[in-house]
PDB file of N, CA and C in Angstrom:
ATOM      1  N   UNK A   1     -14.785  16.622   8.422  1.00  0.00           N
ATOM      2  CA  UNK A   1     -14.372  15.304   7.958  1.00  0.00           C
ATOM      3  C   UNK A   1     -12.986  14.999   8.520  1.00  0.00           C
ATOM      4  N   UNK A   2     -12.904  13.959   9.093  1.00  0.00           N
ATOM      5  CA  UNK A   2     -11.611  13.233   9.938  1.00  0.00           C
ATOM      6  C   UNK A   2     -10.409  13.015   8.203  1.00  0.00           C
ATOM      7  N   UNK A   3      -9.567  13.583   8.836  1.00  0.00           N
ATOM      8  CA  UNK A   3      -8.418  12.890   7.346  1.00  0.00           C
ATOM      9  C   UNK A   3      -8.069  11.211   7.601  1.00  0.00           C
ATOM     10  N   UNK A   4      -7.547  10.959   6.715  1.00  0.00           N
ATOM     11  CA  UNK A   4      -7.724   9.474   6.234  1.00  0.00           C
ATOM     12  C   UNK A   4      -6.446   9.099   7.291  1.00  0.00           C
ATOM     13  N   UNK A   5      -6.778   7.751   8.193  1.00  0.00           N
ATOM     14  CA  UNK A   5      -5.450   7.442   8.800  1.00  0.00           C
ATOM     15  C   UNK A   5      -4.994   6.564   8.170  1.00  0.00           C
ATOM     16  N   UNK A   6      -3.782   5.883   8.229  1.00  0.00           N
ATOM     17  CA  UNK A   6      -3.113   4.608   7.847  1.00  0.00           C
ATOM     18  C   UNK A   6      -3.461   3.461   8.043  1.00  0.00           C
ATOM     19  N   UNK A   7      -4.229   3.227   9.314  1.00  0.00           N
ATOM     20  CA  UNK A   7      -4.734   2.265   9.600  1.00  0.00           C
ATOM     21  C   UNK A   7      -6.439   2.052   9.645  1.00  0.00           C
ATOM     22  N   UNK A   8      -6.607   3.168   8.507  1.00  0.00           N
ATOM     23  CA  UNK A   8      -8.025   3.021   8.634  1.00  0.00           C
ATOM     24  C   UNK A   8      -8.201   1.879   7.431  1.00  0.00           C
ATOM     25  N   UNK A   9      -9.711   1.241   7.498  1.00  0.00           N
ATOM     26  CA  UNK A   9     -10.160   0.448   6.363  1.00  0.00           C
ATOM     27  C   UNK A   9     -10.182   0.988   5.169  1.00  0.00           C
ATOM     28  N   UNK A  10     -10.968   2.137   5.619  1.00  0.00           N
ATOM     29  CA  UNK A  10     -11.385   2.796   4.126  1.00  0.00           C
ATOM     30  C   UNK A  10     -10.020   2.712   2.856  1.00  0.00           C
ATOM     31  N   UNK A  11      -8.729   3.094   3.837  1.00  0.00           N
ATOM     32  CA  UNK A  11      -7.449   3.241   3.601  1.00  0.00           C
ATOM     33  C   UNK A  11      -6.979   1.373   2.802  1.00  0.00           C
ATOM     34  N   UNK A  12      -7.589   0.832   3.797  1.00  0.00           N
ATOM     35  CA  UNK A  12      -6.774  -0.415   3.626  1.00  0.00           C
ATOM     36  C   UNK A  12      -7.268  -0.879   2.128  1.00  0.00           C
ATOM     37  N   UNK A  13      -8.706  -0.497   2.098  1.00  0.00           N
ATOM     38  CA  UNK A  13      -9.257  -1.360   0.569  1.00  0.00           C
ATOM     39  C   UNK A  13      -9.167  -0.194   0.065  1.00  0.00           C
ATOM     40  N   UNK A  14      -8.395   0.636  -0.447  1.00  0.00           N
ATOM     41  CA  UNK A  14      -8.600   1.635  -1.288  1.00  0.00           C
ATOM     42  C   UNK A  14      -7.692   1.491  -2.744  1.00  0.00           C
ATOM     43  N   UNK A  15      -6.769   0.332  -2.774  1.00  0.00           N
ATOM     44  CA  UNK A  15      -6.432  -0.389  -3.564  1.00  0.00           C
ATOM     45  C   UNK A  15      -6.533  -1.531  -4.061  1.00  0.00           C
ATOM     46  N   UNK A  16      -6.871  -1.829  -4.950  1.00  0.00           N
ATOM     47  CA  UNK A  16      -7.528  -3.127  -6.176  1.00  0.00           C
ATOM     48  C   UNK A  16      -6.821  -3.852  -5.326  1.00  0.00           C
ATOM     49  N   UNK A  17      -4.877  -4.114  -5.544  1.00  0.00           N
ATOM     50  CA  UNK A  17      -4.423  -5.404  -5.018  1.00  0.00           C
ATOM     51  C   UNK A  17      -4.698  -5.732  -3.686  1.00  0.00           C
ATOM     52  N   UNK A  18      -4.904  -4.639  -2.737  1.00  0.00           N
ATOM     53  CA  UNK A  18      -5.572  -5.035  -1.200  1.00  0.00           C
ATOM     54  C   UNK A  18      -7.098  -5.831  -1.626  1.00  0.00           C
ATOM     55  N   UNK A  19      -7.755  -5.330  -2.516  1.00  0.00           N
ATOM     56  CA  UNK A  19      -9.052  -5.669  -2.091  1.00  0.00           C
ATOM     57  C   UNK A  19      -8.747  -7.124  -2.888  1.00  0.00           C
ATOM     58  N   UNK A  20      -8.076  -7.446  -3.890  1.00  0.00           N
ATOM     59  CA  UNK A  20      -7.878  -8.882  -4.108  1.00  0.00           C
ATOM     60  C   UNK A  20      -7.526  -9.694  -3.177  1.00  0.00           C
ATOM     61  N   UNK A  21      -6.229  -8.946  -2.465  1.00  0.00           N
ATOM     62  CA  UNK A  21      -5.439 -10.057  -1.209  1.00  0.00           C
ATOM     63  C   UNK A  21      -7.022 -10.385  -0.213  1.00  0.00           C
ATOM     64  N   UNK A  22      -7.591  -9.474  -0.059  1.00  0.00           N
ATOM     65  CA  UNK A  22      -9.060  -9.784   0.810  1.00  0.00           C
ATOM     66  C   UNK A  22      -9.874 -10.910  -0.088  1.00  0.00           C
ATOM     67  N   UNK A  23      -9.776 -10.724  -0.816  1.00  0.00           N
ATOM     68  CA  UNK A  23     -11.000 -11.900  -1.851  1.00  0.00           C
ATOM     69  C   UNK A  23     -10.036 -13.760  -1.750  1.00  0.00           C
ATOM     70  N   UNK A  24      -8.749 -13.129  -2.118  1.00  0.00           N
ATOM     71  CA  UNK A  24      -7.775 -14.852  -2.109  1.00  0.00           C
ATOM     72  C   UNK A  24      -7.687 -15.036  -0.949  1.00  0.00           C
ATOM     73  N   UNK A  25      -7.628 -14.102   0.309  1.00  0.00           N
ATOM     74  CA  UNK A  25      -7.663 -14.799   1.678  1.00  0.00           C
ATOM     75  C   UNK A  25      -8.982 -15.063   2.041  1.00  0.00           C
ATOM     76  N   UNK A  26     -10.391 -14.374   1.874  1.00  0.00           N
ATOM     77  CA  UNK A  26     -11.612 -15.532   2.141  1.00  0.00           C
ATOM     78  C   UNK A  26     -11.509 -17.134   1.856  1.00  0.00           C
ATOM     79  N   UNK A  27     -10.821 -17.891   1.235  1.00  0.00           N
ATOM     80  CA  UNK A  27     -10.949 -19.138   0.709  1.00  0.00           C
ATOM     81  C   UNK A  27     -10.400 -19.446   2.051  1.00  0.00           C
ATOM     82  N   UNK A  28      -9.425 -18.824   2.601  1.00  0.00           N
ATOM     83  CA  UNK A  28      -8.385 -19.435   4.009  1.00  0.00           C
ATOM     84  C   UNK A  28      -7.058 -18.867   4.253  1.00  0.00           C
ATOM     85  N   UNK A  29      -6.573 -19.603   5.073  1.00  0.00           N
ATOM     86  CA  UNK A  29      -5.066 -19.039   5.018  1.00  0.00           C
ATOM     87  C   UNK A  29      -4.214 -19.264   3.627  1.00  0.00           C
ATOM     88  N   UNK A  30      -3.443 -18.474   3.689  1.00  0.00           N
ATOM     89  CA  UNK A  30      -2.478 -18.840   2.601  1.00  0.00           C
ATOM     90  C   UNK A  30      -0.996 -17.390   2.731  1.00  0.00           C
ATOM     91  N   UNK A  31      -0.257 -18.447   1.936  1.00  0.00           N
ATOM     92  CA  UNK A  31       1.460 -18.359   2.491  1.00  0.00           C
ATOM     93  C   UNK A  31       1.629 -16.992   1.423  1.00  0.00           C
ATOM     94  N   UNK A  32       2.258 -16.281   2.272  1.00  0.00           N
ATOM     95  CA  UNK A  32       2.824 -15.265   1.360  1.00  0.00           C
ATOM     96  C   UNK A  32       3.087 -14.988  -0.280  1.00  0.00           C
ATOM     97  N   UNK A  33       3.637 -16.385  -0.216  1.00  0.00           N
ATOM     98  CA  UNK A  33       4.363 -16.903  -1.873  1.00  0.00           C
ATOM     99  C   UNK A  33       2.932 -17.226  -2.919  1.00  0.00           C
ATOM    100  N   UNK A  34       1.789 -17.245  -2.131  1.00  0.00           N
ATOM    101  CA  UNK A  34       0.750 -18.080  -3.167  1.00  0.00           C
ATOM    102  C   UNK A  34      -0.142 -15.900  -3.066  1.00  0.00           C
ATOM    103  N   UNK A  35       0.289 -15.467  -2.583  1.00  0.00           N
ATOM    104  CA  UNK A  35      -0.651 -13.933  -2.695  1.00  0.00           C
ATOM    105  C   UNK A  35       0.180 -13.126  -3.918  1.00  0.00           C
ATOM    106  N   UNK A  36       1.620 -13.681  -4.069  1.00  0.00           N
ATOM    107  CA  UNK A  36       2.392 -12.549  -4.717  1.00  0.00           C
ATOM    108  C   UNK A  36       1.808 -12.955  -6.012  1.00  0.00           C
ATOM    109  N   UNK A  37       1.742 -14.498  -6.554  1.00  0.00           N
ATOM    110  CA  UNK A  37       1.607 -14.792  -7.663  1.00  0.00           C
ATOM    111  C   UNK A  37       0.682 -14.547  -8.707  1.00  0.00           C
ATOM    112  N   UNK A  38      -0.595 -13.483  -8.263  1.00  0.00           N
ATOM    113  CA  UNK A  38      -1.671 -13.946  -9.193  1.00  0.00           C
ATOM    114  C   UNK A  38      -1.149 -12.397  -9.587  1.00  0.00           C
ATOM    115  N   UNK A  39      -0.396 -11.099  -8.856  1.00  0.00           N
ATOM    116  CA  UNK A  39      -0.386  -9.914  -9.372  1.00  0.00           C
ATOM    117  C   UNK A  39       0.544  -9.411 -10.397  1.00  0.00           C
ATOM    118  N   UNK A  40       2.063 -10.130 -10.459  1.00  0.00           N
ATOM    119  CA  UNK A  40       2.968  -9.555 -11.099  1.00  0.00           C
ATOM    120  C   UNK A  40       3.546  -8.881 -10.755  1.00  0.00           C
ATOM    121  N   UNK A  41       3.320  -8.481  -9.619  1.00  0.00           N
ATOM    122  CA  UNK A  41       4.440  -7.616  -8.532  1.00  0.00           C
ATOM    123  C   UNK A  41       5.120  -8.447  -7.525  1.00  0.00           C
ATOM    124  N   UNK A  42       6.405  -7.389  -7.498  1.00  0.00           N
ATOM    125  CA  UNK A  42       7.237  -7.835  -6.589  1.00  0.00           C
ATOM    126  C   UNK A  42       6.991  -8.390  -5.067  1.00  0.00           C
ATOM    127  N   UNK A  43       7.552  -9.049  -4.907  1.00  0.00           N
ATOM    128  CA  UNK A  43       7.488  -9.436  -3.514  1.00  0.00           C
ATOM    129  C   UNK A  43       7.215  -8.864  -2.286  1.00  0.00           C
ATOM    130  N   UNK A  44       8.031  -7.014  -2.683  1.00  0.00           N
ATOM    131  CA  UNK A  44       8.002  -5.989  -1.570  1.00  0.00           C
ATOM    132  C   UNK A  44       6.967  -5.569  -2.036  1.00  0.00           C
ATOM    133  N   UNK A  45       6.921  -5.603  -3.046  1.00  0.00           N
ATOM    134  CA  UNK A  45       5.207  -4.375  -3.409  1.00  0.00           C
ATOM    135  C   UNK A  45       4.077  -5.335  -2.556  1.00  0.00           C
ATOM    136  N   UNK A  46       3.818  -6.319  -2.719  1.00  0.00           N
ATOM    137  CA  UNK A  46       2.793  -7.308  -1.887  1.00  0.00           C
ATOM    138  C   UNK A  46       2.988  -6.610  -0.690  1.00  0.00           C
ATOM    139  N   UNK A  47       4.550  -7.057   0.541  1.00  0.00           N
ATOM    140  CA  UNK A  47       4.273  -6.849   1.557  1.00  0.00           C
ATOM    141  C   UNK A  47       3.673  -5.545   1.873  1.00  0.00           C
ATOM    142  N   UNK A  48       4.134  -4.876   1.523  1.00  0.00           N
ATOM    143  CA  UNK A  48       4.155  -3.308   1.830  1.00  0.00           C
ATOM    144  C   UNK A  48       2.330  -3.179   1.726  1.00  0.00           C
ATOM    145  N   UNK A  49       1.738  -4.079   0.657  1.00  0.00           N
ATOM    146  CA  UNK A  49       0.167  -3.972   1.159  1.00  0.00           C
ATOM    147  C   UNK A  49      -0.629  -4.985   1.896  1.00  0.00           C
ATOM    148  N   UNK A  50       0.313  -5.965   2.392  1.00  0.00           N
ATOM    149  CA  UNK A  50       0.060  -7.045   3.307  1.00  0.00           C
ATOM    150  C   UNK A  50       0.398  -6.163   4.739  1.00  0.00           C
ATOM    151  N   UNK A  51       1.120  -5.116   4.797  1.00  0.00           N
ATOM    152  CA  UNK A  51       1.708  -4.286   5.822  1.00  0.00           C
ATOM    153  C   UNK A  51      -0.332  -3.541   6.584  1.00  0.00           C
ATOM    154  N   UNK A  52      -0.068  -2.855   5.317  1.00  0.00           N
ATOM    155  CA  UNK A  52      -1.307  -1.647   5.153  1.00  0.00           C
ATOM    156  C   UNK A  52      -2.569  -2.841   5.439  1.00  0.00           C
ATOM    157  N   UNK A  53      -2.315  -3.590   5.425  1.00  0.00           N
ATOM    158  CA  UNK A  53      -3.667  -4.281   5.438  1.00  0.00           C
ATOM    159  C   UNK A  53      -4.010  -5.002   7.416  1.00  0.00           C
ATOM    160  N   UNK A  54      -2.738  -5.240   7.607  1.00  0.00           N
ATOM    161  CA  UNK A  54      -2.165  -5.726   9.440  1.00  0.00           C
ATOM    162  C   UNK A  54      -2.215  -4.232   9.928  1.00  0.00           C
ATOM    163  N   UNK A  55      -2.283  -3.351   9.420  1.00  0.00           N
ATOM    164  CA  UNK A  55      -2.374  -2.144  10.546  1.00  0.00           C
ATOM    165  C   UNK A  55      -4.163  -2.041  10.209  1.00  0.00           C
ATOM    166  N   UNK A  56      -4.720  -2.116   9.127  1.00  0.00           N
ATOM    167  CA  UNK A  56      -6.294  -1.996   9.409  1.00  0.00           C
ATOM    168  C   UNK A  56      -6.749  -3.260  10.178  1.00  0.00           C
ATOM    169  N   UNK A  57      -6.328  -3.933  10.718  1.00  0.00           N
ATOM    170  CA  UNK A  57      -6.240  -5.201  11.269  1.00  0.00           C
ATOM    171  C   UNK A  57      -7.619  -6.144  10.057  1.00  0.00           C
ATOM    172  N   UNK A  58      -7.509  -6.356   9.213  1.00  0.00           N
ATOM    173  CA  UNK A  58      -8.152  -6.774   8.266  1.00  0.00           C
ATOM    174  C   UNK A  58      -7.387  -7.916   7.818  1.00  0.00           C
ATOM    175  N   UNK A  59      -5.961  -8.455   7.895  1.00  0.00           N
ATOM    176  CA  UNK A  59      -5.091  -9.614   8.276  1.00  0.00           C
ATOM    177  C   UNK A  59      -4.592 -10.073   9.171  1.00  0.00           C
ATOM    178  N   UNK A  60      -4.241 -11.054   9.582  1.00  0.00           N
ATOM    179  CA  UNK A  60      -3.381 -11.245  10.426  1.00  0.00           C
ATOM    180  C   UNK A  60      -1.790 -12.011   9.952  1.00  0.00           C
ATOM    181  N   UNK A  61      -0.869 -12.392  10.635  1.00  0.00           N
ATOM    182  CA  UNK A  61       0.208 -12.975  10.197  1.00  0.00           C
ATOM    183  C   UNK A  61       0.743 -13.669  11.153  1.00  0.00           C
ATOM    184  N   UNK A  62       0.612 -15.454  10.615  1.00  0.00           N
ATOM    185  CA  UNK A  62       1.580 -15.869  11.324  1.00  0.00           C
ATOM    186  C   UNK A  62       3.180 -16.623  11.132  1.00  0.00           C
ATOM    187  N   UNK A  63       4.167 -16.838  11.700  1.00  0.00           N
ATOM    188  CA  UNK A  63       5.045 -18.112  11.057  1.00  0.00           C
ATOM    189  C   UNK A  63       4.963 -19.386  11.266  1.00  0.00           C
ATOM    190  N   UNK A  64       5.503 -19.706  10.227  1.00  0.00           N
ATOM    191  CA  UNK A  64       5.517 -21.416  10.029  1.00  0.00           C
ATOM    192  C   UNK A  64       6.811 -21.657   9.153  1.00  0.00           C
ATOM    193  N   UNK A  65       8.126 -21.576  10.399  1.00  0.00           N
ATOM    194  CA  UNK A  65       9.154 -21.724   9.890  1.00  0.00           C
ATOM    195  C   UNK A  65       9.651 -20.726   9.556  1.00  0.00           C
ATOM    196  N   UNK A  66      10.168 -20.347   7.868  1.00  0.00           N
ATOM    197  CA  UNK A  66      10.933 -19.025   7.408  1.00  0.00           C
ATOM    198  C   UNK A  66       9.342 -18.947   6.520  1.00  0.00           C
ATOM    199  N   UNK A  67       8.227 -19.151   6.029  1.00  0.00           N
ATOM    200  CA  UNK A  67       7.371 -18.950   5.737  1.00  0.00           C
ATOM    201  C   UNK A  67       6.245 -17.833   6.557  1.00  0.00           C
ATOM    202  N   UNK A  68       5.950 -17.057   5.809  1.00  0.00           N
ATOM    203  CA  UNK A  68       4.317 -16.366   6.487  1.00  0.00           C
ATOM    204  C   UNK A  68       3.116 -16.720   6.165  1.00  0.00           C
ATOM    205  N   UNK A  69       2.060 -17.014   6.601  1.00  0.00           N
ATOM    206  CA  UNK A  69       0.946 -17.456   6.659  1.00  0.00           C
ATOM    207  C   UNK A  69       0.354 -16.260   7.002  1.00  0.00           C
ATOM    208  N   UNK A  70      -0.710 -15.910   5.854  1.00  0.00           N
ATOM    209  CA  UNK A  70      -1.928 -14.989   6.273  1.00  0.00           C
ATOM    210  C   UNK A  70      -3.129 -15.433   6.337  1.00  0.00           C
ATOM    211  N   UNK A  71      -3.847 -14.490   7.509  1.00  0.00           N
ATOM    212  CA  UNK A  71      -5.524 -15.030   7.685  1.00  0.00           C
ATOM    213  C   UNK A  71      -6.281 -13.868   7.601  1.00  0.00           C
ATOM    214  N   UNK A  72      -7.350 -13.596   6.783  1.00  0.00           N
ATOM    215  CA  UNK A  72      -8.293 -13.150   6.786  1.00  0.00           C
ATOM    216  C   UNK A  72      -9.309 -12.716   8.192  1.00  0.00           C
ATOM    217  N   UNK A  73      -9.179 -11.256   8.493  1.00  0.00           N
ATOM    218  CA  UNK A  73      -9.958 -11.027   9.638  1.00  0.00           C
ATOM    219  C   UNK A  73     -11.218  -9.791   8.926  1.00  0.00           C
ATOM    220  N   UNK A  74     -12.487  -9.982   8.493  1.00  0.00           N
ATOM    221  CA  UNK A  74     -13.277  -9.644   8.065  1.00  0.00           C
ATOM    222  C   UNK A  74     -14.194  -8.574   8.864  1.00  0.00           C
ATOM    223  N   UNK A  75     -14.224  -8.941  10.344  1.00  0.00           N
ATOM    224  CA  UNK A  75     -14.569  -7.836  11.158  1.00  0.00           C
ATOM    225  C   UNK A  75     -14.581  -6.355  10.866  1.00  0.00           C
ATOM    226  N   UNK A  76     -13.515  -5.724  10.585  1.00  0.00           N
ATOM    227  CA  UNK A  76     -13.118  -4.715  10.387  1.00  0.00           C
ATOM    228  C   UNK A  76     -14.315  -4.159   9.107  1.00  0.00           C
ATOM    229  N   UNK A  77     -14.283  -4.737   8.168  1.00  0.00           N
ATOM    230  CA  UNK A  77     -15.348  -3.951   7.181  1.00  0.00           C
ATOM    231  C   UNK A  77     -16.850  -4.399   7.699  1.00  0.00           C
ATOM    232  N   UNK A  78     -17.022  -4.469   8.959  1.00  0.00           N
ATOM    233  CA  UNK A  78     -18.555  -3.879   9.232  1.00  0.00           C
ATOM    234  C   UNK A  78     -18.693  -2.167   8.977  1.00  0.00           C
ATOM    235  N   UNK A  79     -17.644  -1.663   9.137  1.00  0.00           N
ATOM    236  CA  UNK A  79     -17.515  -0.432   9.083  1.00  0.00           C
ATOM    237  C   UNK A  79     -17.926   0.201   7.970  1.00  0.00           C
ATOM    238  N   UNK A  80     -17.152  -0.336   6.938  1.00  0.00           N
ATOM    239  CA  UNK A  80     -17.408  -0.175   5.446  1.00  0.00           C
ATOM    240  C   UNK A  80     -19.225  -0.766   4.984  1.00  0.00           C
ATOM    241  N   UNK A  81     -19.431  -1.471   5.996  1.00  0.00           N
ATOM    242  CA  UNK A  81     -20.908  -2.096   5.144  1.00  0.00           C
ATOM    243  C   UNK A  81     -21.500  -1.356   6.065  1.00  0.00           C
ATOM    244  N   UNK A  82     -21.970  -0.550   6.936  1.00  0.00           N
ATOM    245  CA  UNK A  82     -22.631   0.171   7.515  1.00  0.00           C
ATOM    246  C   UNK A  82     -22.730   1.417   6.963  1.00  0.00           C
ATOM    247  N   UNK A  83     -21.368   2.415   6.477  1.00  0.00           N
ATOM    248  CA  UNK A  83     -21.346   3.163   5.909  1.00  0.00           C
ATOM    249  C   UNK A  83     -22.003   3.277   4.557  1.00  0.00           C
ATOM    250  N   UNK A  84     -21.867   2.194   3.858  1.00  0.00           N
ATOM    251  CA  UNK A  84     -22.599   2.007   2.482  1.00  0.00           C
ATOM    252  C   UNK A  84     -24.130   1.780   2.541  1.00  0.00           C
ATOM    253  N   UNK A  85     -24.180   1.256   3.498  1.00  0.00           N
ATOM    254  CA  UNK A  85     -25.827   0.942   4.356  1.00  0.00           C
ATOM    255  C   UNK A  85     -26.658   2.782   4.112  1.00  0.00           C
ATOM    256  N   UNK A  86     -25.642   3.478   4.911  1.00  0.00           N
ATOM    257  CA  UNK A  86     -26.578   4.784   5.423  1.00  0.00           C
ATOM    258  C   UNK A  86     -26.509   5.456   3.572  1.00  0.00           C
ATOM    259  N   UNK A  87     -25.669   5.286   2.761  1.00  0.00           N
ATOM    260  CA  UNK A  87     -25.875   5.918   1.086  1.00  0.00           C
ATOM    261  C   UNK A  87     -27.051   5.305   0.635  1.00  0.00           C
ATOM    262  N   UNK A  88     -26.998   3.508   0.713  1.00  0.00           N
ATOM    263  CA  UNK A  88     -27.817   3.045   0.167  1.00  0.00           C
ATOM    264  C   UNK A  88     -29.438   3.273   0.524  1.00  0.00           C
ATOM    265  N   UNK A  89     -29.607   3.780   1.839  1.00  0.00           N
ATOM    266  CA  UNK A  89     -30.954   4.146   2.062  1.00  0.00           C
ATOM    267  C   UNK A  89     -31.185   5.449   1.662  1.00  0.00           C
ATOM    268  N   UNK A  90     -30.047   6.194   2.069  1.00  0.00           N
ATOM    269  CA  UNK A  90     -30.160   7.889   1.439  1.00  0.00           C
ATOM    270  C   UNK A  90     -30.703   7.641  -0.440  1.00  0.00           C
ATOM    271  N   UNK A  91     -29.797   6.939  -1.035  1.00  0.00           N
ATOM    272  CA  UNK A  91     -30.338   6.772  -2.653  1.00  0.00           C
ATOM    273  C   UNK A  91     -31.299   6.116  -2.827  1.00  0.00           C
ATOM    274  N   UNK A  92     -31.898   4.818  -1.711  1.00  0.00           N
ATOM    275  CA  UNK A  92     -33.217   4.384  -2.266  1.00  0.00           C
ATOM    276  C   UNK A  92     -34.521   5.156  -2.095  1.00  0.00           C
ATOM    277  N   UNK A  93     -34.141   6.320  -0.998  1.00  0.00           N
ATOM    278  CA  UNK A  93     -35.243   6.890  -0.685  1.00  0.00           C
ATOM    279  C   UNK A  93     -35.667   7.988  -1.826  1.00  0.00           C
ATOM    280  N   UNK A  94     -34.503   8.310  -2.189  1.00  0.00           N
ATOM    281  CA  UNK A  94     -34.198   9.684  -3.233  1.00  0.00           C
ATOM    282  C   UNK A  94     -34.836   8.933  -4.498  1.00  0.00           C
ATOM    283  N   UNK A  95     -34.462   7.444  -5.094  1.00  0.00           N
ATOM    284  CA  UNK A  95     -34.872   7.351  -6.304  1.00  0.00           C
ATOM    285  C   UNK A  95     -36.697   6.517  -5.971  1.00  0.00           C
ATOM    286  N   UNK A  96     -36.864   6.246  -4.831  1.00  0.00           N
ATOM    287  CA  UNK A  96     -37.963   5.976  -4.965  1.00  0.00           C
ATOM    288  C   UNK A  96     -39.425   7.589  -4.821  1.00  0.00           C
ATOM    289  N   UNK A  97     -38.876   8.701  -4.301  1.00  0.00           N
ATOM    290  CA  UNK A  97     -39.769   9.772  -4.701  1.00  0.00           C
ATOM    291  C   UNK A  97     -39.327  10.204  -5.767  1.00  0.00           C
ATOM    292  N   UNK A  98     -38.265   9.968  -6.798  1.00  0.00           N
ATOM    293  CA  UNK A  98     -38.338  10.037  -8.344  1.00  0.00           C
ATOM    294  C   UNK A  98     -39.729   8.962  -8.728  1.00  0.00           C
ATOM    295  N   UNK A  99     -39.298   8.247  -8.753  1.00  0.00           N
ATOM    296  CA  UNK A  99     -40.431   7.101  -9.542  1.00  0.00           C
ATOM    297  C   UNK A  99     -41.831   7.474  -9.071  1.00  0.00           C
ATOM    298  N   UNK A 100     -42.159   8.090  -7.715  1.00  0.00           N
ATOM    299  CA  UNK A 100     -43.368   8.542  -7.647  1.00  0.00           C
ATOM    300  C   UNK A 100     -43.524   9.845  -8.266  1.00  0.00           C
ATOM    301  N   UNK A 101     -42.846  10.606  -8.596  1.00  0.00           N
ATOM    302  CA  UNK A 101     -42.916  11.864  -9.274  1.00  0.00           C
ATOM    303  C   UNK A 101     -43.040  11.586 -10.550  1.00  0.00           C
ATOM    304  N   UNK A 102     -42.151  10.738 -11.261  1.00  0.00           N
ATOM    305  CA  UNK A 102     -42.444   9.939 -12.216  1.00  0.00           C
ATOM    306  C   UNK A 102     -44.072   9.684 -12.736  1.00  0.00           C
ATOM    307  N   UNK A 103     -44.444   8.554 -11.595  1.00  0.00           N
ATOM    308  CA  UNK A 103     -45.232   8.340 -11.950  1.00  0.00           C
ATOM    309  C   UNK A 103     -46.335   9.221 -11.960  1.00  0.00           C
ATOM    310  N   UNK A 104     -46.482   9.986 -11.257  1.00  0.00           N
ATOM    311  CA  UNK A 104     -47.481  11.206 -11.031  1.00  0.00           C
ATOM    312  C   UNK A 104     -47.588  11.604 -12.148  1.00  0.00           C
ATOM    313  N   UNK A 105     -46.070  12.277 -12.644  1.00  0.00           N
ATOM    314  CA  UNK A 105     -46.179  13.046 -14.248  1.00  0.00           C
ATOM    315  C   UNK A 105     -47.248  12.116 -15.141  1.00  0.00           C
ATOM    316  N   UNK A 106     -46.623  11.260 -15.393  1.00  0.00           N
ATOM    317  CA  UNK A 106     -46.752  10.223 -16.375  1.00  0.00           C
ATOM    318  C   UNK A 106     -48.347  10.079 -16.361  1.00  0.00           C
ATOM    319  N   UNK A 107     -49.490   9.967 -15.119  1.00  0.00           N
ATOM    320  CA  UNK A 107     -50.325   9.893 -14.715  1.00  0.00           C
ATOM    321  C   UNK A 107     -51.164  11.065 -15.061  1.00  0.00           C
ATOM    322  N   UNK A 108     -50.885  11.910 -15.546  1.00  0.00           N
ATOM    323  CA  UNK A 108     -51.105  13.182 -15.374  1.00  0.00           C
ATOM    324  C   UNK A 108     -51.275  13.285 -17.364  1.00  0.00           C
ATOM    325  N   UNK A 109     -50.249  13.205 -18.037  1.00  0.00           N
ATOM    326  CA  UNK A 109     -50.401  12.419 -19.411  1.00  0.00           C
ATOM    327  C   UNK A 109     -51.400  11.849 -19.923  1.00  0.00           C
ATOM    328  N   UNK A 110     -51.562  11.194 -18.976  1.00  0.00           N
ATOM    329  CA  UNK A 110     -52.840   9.973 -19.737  1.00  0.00           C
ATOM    330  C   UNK A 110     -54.038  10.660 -19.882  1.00  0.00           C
ATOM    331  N   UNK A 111     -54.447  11.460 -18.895  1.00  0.00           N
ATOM    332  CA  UNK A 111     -55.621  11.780 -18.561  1.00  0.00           C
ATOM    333  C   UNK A 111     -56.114  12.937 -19.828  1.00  0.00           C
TER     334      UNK A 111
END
């Protein structure tokens, strides 16, 4: 198993307030000042995961003036939905020869 880099995804959403800043930037861009507000944290605590989030390249940043503008770059978690892809078939396969074992038992009961 590869150790976790800094700029990996897995890394980037591995915190609630990252995976929020990902949910308030789907709507569109939006300015630095409108991401800090819904958490209760400081200003630096934001950047510092607006940081972590531009090295998984999962944001981008631009200026407009003394203002920052962030955009949502979604690409990056194909990674993450592929990976969840190969569990989700590994567990549907696993719970669907339960339910036939299941049902076998169960079948087996009646008789």
């Amino acid at each position: 198993m590869r150790p976790l880099q800094k700029n990996d995804v897995f890394h980037a959403i591995s915190h609630p307030a990252r995976r929020t800043i990902l949910v308030l930037l789907k709507g569109g861009e939006k300015p630095a000042s409108e991401l800090v507000e819904p958490f209760g944290m400081s200003f630096a605590a934001i950047s510092q995961h607006l940081k972590i989030l531009k090295k998984a390249e999962l944001v981008s940043e631009k200026r407009n003036g003394r203002q920052r503008i962030y955009r949502l770059h979604p690409k990056p978690l194909r990674n993450v939905s592929t990976w969840v892809d190969e569990f989700e078939a590994f567990w549907n396969s696993k719970l669907d020869a339960l339910a036939e074992h299941l049902n076998r038992k169960h079948g087996k009961k009646k008789r």
